[in-house]
N, C-alpha and C. Protein backbone atom coordinates (compact mmCIF):
# COMPACT_ATOMS: atom_id res chain seq x y z
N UNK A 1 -11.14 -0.09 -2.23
CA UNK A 1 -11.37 -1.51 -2.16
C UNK A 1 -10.05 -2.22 -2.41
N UNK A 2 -9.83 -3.44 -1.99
CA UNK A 2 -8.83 -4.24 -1.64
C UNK A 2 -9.39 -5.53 -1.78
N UNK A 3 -8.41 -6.42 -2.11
CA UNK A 3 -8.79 -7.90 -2.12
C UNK A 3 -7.59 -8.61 -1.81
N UNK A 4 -7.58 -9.69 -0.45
CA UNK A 4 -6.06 -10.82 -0.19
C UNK A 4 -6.56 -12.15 -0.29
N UNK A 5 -6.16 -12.78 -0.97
CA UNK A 5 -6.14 -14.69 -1.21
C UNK A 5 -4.87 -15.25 -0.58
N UNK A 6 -5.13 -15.91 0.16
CA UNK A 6 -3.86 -16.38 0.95
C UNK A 6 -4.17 -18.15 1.01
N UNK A 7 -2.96 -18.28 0.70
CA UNK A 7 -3.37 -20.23 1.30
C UNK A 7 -2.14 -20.80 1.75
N UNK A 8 -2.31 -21.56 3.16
CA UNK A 8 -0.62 -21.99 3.82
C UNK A 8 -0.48 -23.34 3.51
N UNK A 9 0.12 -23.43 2.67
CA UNK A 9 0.47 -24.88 1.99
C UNK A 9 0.88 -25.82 2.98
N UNK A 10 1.28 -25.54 4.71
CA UNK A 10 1.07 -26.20 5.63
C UNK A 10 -0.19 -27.32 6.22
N UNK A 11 -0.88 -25.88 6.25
CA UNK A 11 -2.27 -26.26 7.10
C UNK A 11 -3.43 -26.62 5.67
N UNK A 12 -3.43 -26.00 4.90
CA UNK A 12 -4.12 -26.32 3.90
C UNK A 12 -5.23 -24.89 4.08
N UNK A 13 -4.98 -23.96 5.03
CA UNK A 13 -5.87 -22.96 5.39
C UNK A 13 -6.27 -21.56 4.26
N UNK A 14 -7.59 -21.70 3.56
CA UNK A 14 -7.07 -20.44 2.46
C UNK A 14 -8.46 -19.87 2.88
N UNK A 15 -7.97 -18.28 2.78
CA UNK A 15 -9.11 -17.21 2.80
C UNK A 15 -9.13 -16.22 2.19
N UNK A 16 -9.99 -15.93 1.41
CA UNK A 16 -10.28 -14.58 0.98
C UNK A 16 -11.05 -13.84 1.35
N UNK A 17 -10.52 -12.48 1.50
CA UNK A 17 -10.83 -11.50 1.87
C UNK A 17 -10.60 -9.72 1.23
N UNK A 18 -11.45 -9.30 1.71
CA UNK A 18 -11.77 -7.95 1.25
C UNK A 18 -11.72 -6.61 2.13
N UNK A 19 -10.86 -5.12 1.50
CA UNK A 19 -11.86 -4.14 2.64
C UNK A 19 -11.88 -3.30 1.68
N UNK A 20 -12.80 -2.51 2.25
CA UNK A 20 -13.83 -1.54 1.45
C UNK A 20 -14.31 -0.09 2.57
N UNK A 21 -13.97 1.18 1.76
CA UNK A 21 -14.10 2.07 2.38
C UNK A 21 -15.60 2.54 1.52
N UNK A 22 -16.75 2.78 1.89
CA UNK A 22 -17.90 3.21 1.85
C UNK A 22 -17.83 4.87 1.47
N UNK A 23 -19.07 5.39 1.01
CA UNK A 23 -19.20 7.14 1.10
C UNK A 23 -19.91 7.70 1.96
N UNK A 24 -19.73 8.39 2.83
CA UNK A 24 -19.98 8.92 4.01
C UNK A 24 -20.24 8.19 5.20
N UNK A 25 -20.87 7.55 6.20
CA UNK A 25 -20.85 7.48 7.85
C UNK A 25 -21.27 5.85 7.61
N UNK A 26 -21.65 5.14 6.56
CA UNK A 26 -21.89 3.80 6.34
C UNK A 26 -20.89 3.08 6.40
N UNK A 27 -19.29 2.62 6.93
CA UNK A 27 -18.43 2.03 7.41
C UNK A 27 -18.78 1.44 8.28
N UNK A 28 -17.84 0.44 8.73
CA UNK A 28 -17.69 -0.95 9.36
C UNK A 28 -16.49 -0.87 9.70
N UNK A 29 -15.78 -0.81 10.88
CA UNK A 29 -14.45 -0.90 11.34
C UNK A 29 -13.95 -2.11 10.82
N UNK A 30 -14.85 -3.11 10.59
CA UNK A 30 -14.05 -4.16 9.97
C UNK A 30 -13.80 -4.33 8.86
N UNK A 31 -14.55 -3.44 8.03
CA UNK A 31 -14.55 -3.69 6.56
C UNK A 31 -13.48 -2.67 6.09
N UNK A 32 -13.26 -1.58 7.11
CA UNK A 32 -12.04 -0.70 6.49
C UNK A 32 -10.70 -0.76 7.23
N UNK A 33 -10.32 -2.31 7.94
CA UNK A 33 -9.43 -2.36 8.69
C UNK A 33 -8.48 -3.09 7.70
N UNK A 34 -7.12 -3.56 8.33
CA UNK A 34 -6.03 -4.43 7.32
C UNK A 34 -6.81 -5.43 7.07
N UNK A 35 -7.32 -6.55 8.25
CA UNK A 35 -7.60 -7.38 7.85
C UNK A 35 -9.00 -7.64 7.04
N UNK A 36 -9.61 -6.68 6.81
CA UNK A 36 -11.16 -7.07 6.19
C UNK A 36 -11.54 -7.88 6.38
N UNK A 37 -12.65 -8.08 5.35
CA UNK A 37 -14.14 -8.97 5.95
C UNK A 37 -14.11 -10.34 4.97
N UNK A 38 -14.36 -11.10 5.27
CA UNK A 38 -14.73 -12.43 4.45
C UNK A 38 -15.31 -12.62 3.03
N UNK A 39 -14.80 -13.18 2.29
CA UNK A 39 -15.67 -13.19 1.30
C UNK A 39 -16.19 -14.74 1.22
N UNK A 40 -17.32 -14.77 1.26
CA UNK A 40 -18.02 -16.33 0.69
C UNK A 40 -18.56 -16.52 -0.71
N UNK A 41 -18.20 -15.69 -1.54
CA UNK A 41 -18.83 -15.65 -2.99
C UNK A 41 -17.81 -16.77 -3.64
N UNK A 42 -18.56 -17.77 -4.19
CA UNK A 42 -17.40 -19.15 -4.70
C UNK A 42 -17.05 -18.74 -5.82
N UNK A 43 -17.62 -18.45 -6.75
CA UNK A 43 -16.70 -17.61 -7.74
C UNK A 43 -15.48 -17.11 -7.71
N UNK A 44 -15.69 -15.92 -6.76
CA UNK A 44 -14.36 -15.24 -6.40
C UNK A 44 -13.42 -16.11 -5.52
N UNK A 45 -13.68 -16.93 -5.01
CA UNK A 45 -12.96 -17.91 -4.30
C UNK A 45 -12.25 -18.86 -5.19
N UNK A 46 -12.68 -19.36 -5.96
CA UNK A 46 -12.14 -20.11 -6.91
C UNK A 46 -10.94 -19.39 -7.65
N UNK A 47 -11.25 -18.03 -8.10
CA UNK A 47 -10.52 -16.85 -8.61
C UNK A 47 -9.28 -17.12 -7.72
N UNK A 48 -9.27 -16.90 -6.69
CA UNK A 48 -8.17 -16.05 -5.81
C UNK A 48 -7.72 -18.01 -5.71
N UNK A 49 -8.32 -18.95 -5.58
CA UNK A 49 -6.84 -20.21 -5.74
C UNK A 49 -6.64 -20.12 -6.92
N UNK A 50 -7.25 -20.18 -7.92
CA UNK A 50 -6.34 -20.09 -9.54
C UNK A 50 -5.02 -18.63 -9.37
N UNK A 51 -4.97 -17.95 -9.03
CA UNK A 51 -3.87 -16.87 -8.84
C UNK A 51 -3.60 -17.67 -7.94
N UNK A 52 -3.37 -18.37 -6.78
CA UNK A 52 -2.35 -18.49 -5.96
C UNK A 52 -1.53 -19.86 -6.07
N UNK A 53 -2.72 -20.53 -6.97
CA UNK A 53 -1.80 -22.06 -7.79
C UNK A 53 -1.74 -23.24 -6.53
N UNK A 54 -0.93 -23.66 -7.05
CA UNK A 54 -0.52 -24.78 -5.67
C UNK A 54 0.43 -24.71 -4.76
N UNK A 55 1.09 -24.09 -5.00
CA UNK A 55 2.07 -23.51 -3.90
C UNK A 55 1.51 -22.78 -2.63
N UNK A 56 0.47 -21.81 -2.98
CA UNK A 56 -0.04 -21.20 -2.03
C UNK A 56 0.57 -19.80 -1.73
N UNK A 57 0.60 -19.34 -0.65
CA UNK A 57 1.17 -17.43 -0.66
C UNK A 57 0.06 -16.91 -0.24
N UNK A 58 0.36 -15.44 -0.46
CA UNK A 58 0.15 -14.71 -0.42
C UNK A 58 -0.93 -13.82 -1.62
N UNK A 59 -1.90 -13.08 -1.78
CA UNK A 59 -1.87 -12.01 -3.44
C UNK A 59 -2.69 -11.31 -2.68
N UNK A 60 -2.14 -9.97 -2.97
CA UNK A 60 -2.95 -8.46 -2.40
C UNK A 60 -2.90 -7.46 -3.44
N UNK A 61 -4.27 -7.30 -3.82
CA UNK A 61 -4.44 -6.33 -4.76
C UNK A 61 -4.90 -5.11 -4.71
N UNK A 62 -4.63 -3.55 -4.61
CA UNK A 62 -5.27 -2.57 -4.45
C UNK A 62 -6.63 -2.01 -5.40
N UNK A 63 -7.01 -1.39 -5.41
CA UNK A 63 -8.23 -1.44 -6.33
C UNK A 63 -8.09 -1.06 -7.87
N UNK A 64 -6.84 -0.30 -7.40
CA UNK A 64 -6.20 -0.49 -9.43
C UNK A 64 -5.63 -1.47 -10.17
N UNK A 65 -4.67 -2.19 -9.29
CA UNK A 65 -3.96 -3.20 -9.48
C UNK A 65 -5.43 -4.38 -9.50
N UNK A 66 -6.45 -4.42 -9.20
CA UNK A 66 -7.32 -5.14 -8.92
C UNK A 66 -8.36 -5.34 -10.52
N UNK A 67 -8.91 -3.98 -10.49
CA UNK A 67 -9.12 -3.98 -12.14
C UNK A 67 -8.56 -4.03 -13.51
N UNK A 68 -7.01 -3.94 -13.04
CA UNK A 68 -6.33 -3.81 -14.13
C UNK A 68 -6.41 -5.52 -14.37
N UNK A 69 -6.11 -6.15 -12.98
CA UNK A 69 -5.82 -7.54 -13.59
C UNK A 69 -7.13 -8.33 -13.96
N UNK A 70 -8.35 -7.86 -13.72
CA UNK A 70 -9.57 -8.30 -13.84
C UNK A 70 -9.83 -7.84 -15.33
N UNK A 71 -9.47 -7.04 -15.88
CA UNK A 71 -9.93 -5.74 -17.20
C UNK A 71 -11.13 -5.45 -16.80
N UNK A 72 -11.51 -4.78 -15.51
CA UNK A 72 -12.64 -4.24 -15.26
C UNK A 72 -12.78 -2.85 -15.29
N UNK A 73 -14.23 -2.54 -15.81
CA UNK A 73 -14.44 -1.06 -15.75
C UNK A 73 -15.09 -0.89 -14.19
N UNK A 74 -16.01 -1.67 -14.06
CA UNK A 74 -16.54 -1.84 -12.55
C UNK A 74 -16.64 -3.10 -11.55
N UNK A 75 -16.38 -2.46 -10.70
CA UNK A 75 -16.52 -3.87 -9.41
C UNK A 75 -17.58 -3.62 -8.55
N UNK A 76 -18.85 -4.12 -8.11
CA UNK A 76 -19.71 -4.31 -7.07
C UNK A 76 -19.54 -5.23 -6.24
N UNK A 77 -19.92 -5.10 -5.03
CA UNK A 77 -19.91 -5.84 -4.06
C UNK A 77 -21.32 -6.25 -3.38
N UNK A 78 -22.09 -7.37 -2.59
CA UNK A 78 -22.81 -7.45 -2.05
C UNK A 78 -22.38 -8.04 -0.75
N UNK A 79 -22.59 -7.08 0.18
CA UNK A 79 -22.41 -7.37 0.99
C UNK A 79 -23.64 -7.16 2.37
N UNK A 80 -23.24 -8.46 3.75
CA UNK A 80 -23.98 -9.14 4.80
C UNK A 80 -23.85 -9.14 5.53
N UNK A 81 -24.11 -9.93 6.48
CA UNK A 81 -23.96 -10.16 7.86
C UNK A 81 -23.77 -11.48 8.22
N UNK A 82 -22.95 -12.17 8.89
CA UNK A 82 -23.11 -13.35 9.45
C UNK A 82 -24.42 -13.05 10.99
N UNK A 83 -24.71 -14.59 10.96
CA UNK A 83 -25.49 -15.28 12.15
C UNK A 83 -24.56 -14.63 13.48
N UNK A 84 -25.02 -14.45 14.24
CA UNK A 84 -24.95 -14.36 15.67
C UNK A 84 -23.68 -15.15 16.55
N UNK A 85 -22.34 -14.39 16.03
CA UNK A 85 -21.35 -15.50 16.52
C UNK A 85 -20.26 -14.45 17.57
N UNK A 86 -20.00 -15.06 18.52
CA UNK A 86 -19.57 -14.13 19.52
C UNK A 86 -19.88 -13.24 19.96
N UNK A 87 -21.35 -13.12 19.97
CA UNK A 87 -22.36 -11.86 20.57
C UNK A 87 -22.22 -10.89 19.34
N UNK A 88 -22.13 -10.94 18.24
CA UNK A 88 -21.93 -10.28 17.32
C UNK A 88 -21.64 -10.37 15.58
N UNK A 89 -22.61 -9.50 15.18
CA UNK A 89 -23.26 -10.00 13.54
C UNK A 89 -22.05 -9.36 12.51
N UNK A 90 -21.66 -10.27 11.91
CA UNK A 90 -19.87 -9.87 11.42
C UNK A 90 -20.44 -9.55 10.17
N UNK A 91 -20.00 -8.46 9.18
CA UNK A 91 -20.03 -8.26 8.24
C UNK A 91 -19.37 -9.26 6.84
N UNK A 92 -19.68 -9.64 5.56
CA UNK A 92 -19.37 -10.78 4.78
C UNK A 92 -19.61 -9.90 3.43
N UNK A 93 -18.61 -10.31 2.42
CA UNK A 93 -18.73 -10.25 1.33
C UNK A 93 -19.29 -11.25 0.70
N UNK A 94 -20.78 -11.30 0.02
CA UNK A 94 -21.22 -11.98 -0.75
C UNK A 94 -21.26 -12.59 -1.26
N UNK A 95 -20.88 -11.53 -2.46
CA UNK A 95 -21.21 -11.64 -3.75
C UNK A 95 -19.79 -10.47 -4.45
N UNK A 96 -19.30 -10.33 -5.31
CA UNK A 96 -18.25 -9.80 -6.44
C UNK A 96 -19.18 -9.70 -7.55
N UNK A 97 -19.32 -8.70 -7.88
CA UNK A 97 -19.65 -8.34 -9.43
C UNK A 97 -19.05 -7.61 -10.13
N UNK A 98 -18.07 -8.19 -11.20
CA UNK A 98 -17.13 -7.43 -11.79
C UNK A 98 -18.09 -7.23 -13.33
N UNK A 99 -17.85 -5.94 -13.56
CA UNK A 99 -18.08 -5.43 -15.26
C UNK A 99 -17.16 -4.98 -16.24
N UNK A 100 -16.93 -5.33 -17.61
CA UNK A 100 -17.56 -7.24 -17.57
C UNK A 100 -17.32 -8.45 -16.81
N UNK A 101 -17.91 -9.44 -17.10
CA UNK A 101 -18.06 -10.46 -15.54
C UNK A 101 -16.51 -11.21 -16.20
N UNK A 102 -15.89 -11.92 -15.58
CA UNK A 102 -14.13 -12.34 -15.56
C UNK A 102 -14.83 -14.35 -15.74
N UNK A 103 -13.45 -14.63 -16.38
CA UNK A 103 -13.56 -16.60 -16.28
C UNK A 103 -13.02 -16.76 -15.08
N UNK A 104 -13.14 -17.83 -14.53
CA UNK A 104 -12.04 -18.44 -13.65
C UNK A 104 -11.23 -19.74 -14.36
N UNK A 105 -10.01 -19.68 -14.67
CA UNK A 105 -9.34 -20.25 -15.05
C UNK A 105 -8.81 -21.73 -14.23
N UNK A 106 -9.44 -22.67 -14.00
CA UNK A 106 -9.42 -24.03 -13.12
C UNK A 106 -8.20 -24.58 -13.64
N UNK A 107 -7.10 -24.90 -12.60
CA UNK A 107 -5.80 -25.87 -13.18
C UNK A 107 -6.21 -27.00 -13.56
């Protein structure tokens, strides 16, 4: 698992996103590609602009580097499907469930 928060202090454009490799034949080319899948969980959204501040950037975390900065023992995910968009039902990150659950720190 992986997590990127990005925001272009240009456009004002920020997304977070996720990929996630599954155990055995339950993959998603999209969910285990560079760019991964969406996350809509506002929580974690809020998370990933408090790390990226006002400036904006870049933050990519691997799944160690990910818990270490969380102090997590576990991370869950819930994950979906989007609606019917381009002939095709896109996979979405949820929901984030970190153990124990994390603050979000609001500037």
């Amino acid at each position: 698992m992986w997590a990127r928060f990005s925001l272009d202090s240009y456009s004002g454009k920020y997304e977070a996103r996720m990929g996630f490799v599954l155990p055995g034949d339950a993959n998603h080319p999209r969910a285990t590609s560079q760019r991964g899948v969406s996350v809509t969980d506002l929580k974690w959204r809020a998370l990933g602009r408090a790390w990226l501040g006002d400036k904006g950037g870049l933050v990519t975390l691997d799944h160690d580097a990910l818990c270490e900065r969380l102090n997590a023992e576990a991370l869950y995910l819930a994950v979906g499907l989007s609606r019917n968009w381009q002939g095709e039902y896109w996979p979405l990150v949820v929901g984030v469930h970190v153990v124990p659950d994390y603050e979000v720190n609001d500037r």
